[in-house]
PDB file of N, CA and C in Angstrom:
ATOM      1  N   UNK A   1     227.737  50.839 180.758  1.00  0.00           N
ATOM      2  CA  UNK A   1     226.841  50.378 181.800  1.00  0.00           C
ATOM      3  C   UNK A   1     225.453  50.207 181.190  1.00  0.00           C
ATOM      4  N   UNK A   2     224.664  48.865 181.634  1.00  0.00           N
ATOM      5  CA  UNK A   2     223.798  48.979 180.627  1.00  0.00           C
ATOM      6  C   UNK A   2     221.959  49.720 181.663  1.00  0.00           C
ATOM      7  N   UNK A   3     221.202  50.129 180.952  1.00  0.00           N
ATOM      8  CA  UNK A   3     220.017  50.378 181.882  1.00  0.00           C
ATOM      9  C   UNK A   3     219.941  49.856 183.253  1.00  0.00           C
ATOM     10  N   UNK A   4     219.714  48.769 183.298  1.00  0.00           N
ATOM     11  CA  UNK A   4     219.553  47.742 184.384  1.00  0.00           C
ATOM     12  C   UNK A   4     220.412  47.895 185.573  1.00  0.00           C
ATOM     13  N   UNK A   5     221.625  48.059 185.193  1.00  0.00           N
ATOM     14  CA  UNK A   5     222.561  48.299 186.493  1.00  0.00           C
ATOM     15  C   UNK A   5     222.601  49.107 186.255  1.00  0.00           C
ATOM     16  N   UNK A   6     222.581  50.448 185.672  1.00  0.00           N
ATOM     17  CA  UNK A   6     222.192  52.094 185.840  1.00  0.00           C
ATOM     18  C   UNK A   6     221.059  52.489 186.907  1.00  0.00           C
ATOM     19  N   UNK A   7     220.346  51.574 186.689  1.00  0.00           N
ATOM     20  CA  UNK A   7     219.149  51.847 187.871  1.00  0.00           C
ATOM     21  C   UNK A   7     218.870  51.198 189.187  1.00  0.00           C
ATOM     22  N   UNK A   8     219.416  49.854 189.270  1.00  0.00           N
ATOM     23  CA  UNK A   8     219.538  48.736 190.337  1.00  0.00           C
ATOM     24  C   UNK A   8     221.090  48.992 190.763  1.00  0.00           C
ATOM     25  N   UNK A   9     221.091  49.314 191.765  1.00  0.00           N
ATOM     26  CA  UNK A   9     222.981  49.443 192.375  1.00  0.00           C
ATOM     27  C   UNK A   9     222.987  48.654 193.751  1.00  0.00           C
ATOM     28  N   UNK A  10     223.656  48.359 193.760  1.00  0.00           N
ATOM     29  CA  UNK A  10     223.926  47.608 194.779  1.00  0.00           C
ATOM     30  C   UNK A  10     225.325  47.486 195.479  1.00  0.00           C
ATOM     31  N   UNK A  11     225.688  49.060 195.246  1.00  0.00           N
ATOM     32  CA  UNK A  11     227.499  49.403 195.960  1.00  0.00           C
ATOM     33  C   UNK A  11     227.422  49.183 197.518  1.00  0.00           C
ATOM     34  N   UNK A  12     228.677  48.269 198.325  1.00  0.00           N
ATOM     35  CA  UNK A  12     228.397  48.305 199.240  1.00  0.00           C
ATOM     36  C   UNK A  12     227.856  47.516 199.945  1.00  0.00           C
ATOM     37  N   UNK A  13     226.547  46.686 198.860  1.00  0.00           N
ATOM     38  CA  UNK A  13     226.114  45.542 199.838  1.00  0.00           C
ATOM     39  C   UNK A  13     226.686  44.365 199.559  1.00  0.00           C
ATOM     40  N   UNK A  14     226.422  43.657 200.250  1.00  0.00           N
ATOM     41  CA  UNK A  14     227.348  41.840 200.191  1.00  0.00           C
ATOM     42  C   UNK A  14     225.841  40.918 199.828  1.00  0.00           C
ATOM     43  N   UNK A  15     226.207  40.119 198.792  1.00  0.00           N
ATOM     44  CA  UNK A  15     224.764  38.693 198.237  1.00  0.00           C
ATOM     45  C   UNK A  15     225.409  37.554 198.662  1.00  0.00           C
ATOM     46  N   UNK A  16     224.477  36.633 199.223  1.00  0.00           N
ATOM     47  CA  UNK A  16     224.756  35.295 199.151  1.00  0.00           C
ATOM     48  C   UNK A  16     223.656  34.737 198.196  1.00  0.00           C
ATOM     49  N   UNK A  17     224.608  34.152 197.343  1.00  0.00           N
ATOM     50  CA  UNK A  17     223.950  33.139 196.009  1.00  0.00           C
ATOM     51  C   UNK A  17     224.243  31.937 196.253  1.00  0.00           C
ATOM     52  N   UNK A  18     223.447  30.925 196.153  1.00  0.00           N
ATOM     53  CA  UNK A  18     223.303  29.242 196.487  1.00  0.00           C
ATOM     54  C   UNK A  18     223.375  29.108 194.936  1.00  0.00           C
ATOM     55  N   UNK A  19     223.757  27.789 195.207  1.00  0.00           N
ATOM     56  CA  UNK A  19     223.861  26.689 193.564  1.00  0.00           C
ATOM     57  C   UNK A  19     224.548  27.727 192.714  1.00  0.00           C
ATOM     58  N   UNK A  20     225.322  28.647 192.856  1.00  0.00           N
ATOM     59  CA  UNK A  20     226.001  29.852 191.889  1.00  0.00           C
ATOM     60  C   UNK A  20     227.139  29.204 191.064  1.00  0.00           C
ATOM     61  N   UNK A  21     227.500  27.616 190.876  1.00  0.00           N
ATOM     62  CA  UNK A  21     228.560  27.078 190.196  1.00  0.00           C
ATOM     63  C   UNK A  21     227.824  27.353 188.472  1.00  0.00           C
ATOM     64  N   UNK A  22     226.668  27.266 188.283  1.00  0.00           N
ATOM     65  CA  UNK A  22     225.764  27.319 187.007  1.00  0.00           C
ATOM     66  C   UNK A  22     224.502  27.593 186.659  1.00  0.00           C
ATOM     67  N   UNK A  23     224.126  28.328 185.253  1.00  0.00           N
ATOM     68  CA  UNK A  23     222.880  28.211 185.508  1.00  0.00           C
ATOM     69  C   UNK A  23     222.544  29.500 186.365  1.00  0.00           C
ATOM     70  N   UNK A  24     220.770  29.047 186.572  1.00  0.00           N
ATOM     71  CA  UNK A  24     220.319  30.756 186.854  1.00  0.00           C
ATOM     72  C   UNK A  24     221.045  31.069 188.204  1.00  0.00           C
ATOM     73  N   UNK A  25     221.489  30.567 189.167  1.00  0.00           N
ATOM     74  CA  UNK A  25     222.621  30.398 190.141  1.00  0.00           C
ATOM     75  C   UNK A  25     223.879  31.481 189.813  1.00  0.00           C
ATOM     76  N   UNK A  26     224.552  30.958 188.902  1.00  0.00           N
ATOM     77  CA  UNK A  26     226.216  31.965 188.352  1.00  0.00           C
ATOM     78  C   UNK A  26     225.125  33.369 187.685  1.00  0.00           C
ATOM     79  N   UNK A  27     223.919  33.094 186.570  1.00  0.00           N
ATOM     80  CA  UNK A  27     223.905  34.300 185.775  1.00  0.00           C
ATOM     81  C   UNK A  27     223.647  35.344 187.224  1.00  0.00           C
ATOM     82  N   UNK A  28     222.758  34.757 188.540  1.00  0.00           N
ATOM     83  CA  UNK A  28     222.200  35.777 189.653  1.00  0.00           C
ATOM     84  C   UNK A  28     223.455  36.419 190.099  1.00  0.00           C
ATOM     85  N   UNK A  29     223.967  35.837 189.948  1.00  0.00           N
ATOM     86  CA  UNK A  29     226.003  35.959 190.849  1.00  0.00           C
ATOM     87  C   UNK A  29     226.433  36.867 190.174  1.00  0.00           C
ATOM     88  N   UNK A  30     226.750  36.521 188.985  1.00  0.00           N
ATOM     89  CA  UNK A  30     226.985  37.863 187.800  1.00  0.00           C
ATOM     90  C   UNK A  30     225.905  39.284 187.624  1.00  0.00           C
ATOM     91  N   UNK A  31     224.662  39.075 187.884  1.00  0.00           N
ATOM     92  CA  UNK A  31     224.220  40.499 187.686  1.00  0.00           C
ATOM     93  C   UNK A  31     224.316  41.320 189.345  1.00  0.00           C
ATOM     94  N   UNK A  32     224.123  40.158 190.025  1.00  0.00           N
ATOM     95  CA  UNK A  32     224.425  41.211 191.358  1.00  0.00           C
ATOM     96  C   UNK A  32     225.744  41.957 191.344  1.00  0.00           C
ATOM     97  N   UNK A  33     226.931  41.473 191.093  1.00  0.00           N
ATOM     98  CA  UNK A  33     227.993  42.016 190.843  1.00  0.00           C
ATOM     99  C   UNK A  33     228.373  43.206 189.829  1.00  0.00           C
ATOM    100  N   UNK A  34     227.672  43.073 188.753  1.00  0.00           N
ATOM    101  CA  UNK A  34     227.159  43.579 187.869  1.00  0.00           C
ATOM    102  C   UNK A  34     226.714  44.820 188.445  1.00  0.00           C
ATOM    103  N   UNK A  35     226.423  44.800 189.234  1.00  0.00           N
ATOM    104  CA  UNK A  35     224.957  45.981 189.592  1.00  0.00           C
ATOM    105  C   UNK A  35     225.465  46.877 190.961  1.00  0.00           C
ATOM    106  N   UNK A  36     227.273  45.972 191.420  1.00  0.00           N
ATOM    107  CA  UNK A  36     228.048  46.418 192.523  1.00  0.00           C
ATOM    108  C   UNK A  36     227.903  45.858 193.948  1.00  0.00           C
ATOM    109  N   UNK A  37     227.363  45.200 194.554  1.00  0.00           N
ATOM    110  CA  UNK A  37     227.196  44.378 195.441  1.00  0.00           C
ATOM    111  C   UNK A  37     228.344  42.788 195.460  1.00  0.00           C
ATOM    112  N   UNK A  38     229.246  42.736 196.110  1.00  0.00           N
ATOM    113  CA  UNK A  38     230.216  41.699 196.661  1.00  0.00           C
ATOM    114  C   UNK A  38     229.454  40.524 196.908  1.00  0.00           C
ATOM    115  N   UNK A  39     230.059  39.159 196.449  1.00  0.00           N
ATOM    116  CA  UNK A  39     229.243  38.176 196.497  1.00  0.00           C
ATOM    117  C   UNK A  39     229.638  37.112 197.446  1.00  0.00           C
ATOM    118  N   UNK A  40     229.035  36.289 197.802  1.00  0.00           N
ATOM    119  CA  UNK A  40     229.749  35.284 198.583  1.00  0.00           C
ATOM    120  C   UNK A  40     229.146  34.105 197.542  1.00  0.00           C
ATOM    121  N   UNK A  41     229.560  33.266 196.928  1.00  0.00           N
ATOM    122  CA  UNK A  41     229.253  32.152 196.060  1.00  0.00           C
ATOM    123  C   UNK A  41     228.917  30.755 197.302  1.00  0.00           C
ATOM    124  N   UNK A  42     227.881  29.946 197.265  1.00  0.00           N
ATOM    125  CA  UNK A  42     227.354  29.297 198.404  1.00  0.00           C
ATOM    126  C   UNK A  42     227.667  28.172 196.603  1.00  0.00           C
ATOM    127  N   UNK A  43     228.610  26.931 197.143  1.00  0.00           N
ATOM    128  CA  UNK A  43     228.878  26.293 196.711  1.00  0.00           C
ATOM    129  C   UNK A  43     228.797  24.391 196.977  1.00  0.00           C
ATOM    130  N   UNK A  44     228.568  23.497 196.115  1.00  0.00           N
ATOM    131  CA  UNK A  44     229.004  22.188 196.639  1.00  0.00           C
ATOM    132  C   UNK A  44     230.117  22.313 197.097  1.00  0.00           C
ATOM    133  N   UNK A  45     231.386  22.555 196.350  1.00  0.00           N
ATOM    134  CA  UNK A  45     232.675  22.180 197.052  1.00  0.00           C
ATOM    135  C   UNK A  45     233.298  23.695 196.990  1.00  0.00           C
ATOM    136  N   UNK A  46     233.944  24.077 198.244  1.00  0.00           N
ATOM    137  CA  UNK A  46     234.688  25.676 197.877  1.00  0.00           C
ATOM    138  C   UNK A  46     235.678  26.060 196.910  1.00  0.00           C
ATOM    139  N   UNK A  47     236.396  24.666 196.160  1.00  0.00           N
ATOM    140  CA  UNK A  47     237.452  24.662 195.170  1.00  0.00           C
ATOM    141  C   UNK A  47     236.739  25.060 193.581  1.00  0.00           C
ATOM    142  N   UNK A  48     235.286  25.206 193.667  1.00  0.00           N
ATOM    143  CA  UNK A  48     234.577  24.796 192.219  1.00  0.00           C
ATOM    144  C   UNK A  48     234.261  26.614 192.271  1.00  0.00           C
ATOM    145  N   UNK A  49     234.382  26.923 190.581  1.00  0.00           N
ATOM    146  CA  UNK A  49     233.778  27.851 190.145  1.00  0.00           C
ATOM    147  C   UNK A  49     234.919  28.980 190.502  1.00  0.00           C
ATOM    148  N   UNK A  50     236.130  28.355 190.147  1.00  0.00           N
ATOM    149  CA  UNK A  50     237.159  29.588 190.193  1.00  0.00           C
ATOM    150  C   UNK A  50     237.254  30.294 189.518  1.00  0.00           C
ATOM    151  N   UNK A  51     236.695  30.099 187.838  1.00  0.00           N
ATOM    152  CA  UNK A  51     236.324  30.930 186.661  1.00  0.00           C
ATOM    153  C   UNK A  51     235.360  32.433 187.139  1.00  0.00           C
ATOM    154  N   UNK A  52     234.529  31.923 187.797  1.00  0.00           N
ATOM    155  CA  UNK A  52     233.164  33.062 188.069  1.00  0.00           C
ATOM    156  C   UNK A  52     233.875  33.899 188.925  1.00  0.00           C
ATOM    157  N   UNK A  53     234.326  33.245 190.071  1.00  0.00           N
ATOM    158  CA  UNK A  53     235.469  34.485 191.154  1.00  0.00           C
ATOM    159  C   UNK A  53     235.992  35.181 190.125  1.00  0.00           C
ATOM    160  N   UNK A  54     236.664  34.857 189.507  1.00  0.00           N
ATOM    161  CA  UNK A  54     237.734  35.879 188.458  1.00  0.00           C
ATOM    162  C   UNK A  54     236.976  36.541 187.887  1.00  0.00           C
ATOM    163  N   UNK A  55     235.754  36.095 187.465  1.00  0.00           N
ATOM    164  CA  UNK A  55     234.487  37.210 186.299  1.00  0.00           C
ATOM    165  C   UNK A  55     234.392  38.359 187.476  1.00  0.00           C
ATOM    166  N   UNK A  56     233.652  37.606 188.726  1.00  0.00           N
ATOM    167  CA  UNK A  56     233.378  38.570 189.725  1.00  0.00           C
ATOM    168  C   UNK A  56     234.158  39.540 190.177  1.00  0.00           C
ATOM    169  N   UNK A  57     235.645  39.167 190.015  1.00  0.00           N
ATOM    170  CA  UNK A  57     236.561  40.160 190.510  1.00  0.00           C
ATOM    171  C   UNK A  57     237.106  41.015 189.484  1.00  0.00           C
ATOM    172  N   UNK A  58     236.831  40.823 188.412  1.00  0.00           N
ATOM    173  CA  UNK A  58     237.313  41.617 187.273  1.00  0.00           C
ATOM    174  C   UNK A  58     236.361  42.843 187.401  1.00  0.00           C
ATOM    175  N   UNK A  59     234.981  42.966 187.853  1.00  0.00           N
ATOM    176  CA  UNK A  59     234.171  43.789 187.631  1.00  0.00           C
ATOM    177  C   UNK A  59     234.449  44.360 188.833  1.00  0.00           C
ATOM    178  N   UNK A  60     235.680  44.468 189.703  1.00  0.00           N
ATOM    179  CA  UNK A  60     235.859  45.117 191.051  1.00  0.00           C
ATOM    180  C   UNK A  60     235.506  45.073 192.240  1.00  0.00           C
ATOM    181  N   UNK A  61     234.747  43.703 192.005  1.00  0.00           N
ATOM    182  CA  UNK A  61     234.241  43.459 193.235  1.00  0.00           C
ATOM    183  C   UNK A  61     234.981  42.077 194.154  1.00  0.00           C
ATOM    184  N   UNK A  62     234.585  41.917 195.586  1.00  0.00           N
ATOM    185  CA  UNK A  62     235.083  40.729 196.720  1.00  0.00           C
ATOM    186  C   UNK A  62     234.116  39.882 196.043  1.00  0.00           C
ATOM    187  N   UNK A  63     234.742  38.640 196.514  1.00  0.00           N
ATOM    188  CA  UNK A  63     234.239  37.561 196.310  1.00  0.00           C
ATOM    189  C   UNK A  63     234.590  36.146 197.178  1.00  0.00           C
ATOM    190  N   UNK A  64     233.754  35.650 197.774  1.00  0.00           N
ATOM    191  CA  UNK A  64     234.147  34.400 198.867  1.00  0.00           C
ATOM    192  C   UNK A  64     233.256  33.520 198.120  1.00  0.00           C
ATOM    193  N   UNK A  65     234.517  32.606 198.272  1.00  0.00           N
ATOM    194  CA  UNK A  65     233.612  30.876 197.975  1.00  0.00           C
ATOM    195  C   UNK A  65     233.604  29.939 199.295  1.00  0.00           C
ATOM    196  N   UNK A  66     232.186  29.645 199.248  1.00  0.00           N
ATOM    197  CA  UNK A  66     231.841  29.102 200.532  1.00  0.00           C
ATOM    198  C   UNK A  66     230.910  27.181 200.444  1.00  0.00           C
ATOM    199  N   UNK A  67     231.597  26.617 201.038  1.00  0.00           N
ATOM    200  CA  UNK A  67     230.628  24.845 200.802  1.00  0.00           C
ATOM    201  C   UNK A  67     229.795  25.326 201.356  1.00  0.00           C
ATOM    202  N   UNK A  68     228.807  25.196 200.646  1.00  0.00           N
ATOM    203  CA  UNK A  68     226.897  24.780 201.411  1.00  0.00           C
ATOM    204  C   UNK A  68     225.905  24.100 200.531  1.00  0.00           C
ATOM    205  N   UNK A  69     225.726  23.030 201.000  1.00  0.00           N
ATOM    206  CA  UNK A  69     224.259  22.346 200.552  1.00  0.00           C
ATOM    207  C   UNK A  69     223.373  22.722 201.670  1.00  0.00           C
ATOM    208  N   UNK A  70     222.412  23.162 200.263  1.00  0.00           N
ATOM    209  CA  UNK A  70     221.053  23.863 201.354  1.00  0.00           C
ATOM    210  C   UNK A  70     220.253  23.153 201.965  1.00  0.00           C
ATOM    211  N   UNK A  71     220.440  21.217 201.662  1.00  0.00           N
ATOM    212  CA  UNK A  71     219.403  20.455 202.377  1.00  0.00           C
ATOM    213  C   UNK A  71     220.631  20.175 203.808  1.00  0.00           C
ATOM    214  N   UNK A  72     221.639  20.711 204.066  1.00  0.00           N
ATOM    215  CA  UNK A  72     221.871  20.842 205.014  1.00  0.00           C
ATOM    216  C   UNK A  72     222.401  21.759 206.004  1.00  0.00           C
ATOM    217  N   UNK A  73     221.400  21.832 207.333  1.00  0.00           N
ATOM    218  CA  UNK A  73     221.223  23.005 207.683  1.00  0.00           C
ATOM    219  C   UNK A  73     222.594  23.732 208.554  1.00  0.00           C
ATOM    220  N   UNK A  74     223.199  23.148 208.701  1.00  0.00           N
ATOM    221  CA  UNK A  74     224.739  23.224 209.172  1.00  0.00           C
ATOM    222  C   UNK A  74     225.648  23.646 208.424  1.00  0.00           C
ATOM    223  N   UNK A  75     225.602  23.253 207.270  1.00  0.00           N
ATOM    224  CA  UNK A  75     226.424  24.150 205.811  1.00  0.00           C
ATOM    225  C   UNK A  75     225.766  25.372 206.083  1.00  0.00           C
ATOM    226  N   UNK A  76     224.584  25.795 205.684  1.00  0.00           N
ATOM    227  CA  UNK A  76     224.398  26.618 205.677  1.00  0.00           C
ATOM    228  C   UNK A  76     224.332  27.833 206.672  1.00  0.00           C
ATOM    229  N   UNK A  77     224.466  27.527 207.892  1.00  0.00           N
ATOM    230  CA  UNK A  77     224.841  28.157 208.756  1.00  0.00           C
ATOM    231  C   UNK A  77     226.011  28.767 209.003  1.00  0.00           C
ATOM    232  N   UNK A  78     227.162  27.207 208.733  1.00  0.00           N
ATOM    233  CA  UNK A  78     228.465  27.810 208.614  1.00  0.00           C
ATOM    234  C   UNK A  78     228.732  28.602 207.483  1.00  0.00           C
ATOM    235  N   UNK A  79     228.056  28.170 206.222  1.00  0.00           N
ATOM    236  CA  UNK A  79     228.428  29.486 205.449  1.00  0.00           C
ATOM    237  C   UNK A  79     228.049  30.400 205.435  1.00  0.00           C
ATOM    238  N   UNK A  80     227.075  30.940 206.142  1.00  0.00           N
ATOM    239  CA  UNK A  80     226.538  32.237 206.593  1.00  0.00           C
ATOM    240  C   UNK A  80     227.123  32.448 207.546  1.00  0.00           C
ATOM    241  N   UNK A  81     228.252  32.186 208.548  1.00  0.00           N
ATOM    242  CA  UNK A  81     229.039  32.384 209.731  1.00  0.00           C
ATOM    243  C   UNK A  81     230.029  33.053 208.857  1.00  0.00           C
ATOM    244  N   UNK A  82     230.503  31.857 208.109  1.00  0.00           N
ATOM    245  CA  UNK A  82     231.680  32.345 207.113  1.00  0.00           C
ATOM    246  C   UNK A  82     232.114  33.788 206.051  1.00  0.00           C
ATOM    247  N   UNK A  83     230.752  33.843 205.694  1.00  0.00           N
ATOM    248  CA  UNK A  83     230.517  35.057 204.985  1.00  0.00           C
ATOM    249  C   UNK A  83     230.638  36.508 206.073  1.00  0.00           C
ATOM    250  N   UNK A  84     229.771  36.055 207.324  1.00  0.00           N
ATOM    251  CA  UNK A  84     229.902  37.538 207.998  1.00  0.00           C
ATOM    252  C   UNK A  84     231.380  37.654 208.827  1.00  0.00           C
ATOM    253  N   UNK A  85     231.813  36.425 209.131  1.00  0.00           N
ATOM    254  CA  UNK A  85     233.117  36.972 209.294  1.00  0.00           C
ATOM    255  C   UNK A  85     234.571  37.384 208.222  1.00  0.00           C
ATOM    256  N   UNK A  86     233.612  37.402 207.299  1.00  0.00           N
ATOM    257  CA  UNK A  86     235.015  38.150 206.073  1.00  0.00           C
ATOM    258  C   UNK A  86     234.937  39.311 206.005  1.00  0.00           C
ATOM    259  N   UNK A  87     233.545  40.060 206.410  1.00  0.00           N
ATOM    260  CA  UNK A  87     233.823  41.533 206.518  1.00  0.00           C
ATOM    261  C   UNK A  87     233.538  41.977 207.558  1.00  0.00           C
ATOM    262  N   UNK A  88     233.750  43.404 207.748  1.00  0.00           N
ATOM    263  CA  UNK A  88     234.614  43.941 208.761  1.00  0.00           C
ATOM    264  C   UNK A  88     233.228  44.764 209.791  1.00  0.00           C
ATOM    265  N   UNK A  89     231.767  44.600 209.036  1.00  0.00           N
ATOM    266  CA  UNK A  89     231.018  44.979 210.135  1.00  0.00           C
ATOM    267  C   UNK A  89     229.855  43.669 210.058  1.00  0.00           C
ATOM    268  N   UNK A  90     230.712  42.461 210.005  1.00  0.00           N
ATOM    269  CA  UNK A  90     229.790  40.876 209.945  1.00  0.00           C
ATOM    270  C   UNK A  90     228.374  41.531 209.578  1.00  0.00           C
ATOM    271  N   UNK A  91     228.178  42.080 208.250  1.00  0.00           N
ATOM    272  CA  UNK A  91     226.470  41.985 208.170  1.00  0.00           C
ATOM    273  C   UNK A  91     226.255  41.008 206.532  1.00  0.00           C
ATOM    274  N   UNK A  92     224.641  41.027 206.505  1.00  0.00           N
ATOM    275  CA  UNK A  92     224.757  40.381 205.242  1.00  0.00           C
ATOM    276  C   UNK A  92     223.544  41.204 204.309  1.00  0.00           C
ATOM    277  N   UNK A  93     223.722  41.505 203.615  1.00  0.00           N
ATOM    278  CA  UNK A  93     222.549  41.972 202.698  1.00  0.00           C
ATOM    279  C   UNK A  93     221.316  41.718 202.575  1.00  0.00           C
ATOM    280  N   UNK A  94     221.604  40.334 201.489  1.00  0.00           N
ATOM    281  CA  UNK A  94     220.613  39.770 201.550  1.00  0.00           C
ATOM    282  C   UNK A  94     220.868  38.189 200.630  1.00  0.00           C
ATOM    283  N   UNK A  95     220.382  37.469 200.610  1.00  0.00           N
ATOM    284  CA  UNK A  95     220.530  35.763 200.172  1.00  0.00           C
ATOM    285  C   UNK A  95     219.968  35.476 199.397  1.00  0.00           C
ATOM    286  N   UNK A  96     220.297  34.494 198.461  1.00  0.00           N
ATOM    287  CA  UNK A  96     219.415  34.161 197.146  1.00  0.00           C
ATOM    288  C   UNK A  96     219.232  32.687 197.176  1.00  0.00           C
ATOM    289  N   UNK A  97     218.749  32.302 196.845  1.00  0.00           N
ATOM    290  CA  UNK A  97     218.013  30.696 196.670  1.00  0.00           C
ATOM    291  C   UNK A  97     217.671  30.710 195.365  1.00  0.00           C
ATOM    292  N   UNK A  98     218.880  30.332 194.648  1.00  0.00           N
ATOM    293  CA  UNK A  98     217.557  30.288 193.239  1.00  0.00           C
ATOM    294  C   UNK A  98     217.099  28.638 192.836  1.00  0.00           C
ATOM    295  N   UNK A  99     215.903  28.362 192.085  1.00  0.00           N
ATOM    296  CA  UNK A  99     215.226  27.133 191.969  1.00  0.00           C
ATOM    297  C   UNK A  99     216.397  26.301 191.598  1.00  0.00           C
ATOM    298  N   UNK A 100     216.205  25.111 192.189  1.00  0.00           N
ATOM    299  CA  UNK A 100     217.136  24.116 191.641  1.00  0.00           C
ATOM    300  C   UNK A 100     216.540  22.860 190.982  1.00  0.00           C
ATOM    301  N   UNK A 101     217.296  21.851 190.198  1.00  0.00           N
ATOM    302  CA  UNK A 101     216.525  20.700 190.074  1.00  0.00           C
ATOM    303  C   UNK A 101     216.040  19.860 191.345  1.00  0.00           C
ATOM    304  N   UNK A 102     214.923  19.230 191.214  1.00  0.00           N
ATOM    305  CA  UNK A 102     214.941  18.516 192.286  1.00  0.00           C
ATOM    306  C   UNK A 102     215.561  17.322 192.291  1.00  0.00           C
ATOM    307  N   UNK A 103     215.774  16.348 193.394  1.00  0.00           N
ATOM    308  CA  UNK A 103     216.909  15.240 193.386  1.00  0.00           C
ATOM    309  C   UNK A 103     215.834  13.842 193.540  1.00  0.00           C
ATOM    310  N   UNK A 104     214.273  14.731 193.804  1.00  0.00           N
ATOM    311  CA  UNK A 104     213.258  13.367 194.469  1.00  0.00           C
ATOM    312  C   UNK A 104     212.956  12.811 192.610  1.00  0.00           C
TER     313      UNK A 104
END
């Protein structure tokens, strides 16, 4: 176990990570898990990034893959619907946004 997740734990809680297919997105996905906290992966398509589920679940933790583009606000709702109904007291931790390229 290295320092970092020796001191940051996160057993117990559930992350939602956006853009988590790559990039500072998957590495956020991986240290939260890392650190014991269950992830929900906020994805373009829910079929993408079946590699990282398996990283994520190797380290013992749940893992949901969920479609959401964050410029739309309906994905993201439903995947925040989606996420609290996979566990069993619908709460959520906490959410990540990490920077993305821009598209303008």
């Amino acid at each position: 176990m290295s320092a970092v997740s020796g001191e940051f734990r996160l057993d117990g809680k559930i992350a939602m990570v956006t853009a988590s297919a790559k990039g500072i997105g998957r590495a956020c996905a991986i240290a939260l898990a890392r650190a014991g906290a269950d992830i929900v992966l906020g994805l373009r398509t829910r079929e993408s990034a079946a590699d990282l589920a398996e990283q994520i679940e190797s380290f013992g933790r749940r893992v949901l893959r969920v479609q959401m583009d964050v410029s739309k606000m309906e994905q993201i709702v439903a995947a925040v619907d989606a996420a609290a109904s996979s566990t069993s007291d619908r709460r959520r931790d906490s959410l990540l946004f990490p920077p993305s390229r821009s598209t303008a």
